[in-house]
PDB file of N, CA and C in Angstrom:
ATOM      1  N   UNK A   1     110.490  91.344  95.147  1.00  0.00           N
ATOM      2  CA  UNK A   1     111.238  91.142  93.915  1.00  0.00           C
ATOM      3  C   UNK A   1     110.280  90.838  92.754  1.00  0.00           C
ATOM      4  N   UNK A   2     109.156  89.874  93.109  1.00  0.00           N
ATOM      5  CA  UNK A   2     108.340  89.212  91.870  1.00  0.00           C
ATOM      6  C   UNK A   2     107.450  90.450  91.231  1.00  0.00           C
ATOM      7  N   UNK A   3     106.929  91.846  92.058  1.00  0.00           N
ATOM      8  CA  UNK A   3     106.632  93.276  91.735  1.00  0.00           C
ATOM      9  C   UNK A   3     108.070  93.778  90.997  1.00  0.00           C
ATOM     10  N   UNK A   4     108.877  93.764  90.668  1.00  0.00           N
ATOM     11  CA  UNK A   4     109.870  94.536  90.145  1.00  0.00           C
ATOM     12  C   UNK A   4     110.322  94.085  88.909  1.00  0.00           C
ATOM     13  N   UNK A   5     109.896  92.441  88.932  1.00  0.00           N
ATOM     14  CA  UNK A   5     110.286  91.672  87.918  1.00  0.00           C
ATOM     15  C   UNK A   5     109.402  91.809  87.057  1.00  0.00           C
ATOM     16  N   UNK A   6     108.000  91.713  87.326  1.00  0.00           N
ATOM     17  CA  UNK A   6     106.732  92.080  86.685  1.00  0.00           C
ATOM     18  C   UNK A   6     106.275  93.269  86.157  1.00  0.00           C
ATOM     19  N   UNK A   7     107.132  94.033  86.562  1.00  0.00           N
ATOM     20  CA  UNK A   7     107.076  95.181  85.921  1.00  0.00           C
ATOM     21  C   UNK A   7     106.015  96.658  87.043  1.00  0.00           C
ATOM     22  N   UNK A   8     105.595  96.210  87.833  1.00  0.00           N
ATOM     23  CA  UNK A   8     105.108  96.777  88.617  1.00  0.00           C
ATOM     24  C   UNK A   8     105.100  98.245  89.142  1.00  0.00           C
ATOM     25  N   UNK A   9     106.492  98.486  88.956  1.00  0.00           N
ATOM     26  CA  UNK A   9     106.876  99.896  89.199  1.00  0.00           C
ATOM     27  C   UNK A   9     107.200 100.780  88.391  1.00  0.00           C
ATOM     28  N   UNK A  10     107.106 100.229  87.018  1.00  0.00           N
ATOM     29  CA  UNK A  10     107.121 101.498  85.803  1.00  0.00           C
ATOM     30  C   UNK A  10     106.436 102.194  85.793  1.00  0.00           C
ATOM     31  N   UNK A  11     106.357 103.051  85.164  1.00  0.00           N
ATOM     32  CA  UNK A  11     105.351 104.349  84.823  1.00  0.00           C
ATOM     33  C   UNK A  11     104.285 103.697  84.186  1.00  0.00           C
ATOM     34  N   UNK A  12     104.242 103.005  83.261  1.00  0.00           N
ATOM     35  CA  UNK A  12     102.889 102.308  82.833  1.00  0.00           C
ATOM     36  C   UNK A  12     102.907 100.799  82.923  1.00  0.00           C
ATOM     37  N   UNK A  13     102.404 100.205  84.126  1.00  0.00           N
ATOM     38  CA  UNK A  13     102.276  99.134  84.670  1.00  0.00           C
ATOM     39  C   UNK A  13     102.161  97.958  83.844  1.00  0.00           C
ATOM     40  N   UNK A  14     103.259  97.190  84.167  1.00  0.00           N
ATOM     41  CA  UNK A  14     103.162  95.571  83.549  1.00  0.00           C
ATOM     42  C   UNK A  14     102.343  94.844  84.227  1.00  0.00           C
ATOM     43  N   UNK A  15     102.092  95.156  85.362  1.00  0.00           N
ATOM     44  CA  UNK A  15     101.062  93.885  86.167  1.00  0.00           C
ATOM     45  C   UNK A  15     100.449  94.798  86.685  1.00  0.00           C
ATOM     46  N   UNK A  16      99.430  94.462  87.790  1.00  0.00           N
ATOM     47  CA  UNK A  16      98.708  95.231  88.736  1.00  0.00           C
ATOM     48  C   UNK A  16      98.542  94.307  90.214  1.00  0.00           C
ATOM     49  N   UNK A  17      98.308  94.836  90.940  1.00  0.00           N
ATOM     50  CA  UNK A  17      98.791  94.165  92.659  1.00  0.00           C
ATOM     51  C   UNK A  17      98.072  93.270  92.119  1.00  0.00           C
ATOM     52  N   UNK A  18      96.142  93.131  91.794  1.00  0.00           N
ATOM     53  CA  UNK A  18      95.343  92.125  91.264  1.00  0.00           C
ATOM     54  C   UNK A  18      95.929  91.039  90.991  1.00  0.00           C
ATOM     55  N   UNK A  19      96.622  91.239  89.826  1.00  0.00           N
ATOM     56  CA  UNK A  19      97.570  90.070  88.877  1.00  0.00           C
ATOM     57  C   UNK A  19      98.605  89.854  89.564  1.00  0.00           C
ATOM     58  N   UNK A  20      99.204  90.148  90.325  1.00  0.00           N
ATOM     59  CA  UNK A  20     100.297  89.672  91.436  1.00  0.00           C
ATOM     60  C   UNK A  20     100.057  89.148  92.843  1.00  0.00           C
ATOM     61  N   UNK A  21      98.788  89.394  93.228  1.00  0.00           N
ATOM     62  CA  UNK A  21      98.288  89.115  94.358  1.00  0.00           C
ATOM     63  C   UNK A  21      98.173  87.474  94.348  1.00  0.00           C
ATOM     64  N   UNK A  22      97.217  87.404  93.021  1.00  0.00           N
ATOM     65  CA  UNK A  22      96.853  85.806  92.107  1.00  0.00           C
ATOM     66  C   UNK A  22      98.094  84.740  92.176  1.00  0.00           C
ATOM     67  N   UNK A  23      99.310  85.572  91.590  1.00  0.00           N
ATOM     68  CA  UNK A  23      99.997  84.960  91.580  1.00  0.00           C
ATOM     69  C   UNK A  23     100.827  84.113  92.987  1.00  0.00           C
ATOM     70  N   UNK A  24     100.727  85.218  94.019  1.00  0.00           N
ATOM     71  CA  UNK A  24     101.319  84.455  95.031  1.00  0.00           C
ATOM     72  C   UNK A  24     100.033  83.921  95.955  1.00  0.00           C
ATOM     73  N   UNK A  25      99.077  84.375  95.851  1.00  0.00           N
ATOM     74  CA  UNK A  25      98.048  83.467  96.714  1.00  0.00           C
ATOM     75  C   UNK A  25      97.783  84.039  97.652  1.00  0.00           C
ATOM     76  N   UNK A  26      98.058  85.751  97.730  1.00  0.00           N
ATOM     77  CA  UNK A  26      97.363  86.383  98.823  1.00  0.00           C
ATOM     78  C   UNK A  26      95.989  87.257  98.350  1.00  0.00           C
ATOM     79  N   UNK A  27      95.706  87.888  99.387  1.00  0.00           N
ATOM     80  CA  UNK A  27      94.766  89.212  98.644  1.00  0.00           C
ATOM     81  C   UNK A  27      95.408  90.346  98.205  1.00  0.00           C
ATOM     82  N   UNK A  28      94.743  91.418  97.665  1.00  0.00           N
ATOM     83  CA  UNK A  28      95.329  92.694  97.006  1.00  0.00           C
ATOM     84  C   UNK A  28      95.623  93.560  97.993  1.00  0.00           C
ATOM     85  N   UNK A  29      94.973  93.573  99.460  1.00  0.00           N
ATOM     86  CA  UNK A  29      95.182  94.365 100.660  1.00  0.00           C
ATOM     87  C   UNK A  29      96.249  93.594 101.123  1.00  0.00           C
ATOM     88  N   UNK A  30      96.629  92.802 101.416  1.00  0.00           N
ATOM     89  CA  UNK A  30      97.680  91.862 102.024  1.00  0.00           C
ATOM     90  C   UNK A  30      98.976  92.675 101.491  1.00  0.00           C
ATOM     91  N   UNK A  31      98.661  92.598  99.726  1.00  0.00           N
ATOM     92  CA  UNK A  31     100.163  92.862  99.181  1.00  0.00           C
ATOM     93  C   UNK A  31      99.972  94.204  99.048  1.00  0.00           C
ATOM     94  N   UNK A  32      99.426  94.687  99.055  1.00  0.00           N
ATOM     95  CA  UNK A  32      99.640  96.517  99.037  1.00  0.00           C
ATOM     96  C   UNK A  32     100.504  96.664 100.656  1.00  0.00           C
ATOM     97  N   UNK A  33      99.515  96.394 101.506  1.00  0.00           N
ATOM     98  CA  UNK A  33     100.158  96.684 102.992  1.00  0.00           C
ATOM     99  C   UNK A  33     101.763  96.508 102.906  1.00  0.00           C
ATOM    100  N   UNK A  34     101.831  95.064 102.527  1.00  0.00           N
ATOM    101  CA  UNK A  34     103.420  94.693 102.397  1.00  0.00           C
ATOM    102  C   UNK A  34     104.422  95.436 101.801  1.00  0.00           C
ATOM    103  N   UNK A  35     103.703  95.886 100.663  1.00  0.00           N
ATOM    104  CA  UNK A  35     104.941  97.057  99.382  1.00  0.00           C
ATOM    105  C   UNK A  35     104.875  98.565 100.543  1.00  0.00           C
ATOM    106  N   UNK A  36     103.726  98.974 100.922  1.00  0.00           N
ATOM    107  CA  UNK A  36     103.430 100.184 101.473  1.00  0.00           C
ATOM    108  C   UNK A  36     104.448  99.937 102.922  1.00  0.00           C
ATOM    109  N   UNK A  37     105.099  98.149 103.451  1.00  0.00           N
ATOM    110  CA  UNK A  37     105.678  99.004 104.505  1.00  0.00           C
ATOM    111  C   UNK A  37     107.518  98.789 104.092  1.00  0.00           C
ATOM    112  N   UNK A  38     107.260  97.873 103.080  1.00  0.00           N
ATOM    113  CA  UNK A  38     108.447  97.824 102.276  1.00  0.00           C
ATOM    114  C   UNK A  38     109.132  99.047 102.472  1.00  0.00           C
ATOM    115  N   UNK A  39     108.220  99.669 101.219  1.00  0.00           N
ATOM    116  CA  UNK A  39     108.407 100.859 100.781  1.00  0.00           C
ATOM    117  C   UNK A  39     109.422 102.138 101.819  1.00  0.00           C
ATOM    118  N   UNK A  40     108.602 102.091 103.293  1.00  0.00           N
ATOM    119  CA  UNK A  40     108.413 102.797 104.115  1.00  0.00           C
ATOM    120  C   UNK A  40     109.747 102.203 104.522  1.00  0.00           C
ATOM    121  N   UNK A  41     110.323 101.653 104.721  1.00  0.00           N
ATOM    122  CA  UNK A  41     111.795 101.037 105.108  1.00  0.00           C
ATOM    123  C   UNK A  41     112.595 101.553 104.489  1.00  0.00           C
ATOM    124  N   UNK A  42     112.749 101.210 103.114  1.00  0.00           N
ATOM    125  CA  UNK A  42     113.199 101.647 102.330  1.00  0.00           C
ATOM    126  C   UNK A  42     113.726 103.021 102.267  1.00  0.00           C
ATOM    127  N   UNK A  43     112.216 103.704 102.287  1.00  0.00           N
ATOM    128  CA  UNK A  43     112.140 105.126 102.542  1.00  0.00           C
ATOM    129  C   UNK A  43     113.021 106.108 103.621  1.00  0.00           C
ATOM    130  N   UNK A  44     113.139 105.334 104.552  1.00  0.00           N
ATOM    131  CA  UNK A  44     113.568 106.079 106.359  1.00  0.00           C
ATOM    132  C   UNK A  44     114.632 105.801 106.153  1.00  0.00           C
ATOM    133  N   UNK A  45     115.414 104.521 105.739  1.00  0.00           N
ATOM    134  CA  UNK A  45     116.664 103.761 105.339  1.00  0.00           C
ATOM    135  C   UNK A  45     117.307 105.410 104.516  1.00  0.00           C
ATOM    136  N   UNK A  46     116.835 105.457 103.373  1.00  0.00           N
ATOM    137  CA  UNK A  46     117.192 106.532 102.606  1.00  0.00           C
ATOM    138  C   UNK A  46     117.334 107.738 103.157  1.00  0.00           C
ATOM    139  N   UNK A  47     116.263 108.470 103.864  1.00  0.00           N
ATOM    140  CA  UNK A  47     116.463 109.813 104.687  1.00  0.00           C
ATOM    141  C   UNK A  47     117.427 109.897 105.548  1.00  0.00           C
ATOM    142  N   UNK A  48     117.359 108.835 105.971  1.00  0.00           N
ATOM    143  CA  UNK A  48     117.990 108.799 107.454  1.00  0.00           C
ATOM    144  C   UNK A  48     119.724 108.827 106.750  1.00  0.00           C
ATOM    145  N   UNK A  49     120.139 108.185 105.946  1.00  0.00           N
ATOM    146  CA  UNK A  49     121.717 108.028 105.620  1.00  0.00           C
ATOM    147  C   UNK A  49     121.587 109.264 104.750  1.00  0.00           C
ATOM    148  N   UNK A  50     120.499 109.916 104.163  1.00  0.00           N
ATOM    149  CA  UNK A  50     121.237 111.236 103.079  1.00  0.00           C
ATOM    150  C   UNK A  50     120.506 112.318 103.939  1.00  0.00           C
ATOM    151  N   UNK A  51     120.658 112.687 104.984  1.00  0.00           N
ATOM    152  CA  UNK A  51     119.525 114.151 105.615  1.00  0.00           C
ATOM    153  C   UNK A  51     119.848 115.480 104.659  1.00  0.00           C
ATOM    154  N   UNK A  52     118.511 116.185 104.673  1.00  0.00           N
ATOM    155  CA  UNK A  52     118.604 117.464 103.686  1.00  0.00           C
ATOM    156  C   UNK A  52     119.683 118.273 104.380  1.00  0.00           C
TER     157      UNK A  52
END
């Protein structure tokens, strides 16, 4: 949520993982991994209920 709030996912970035990483007290690999398996949930969640 605190990536979405921050602006993170616009087309021209309000924060950067860097500046969000800081903020919660992890590293920048930590929180990439996390959005990247987010993401990936998200993702299968979506295919899987709309198939081409």
């Amino acid at each position: 949520r605190l990536c979405l709030d921050l602006g993170y996912f616009e087309n021209e970035r309000e924060a950067s993982l860097k500046d969000i990483s800081k903020l919660l007290g992890i590293s920048v690999s930590s929180l990439s991994e996390t959005l990247r398996r987010g993401l990936r949930k998200i993702t299968e969640d979506y295919v899987n209920r709309n198939p081409v």
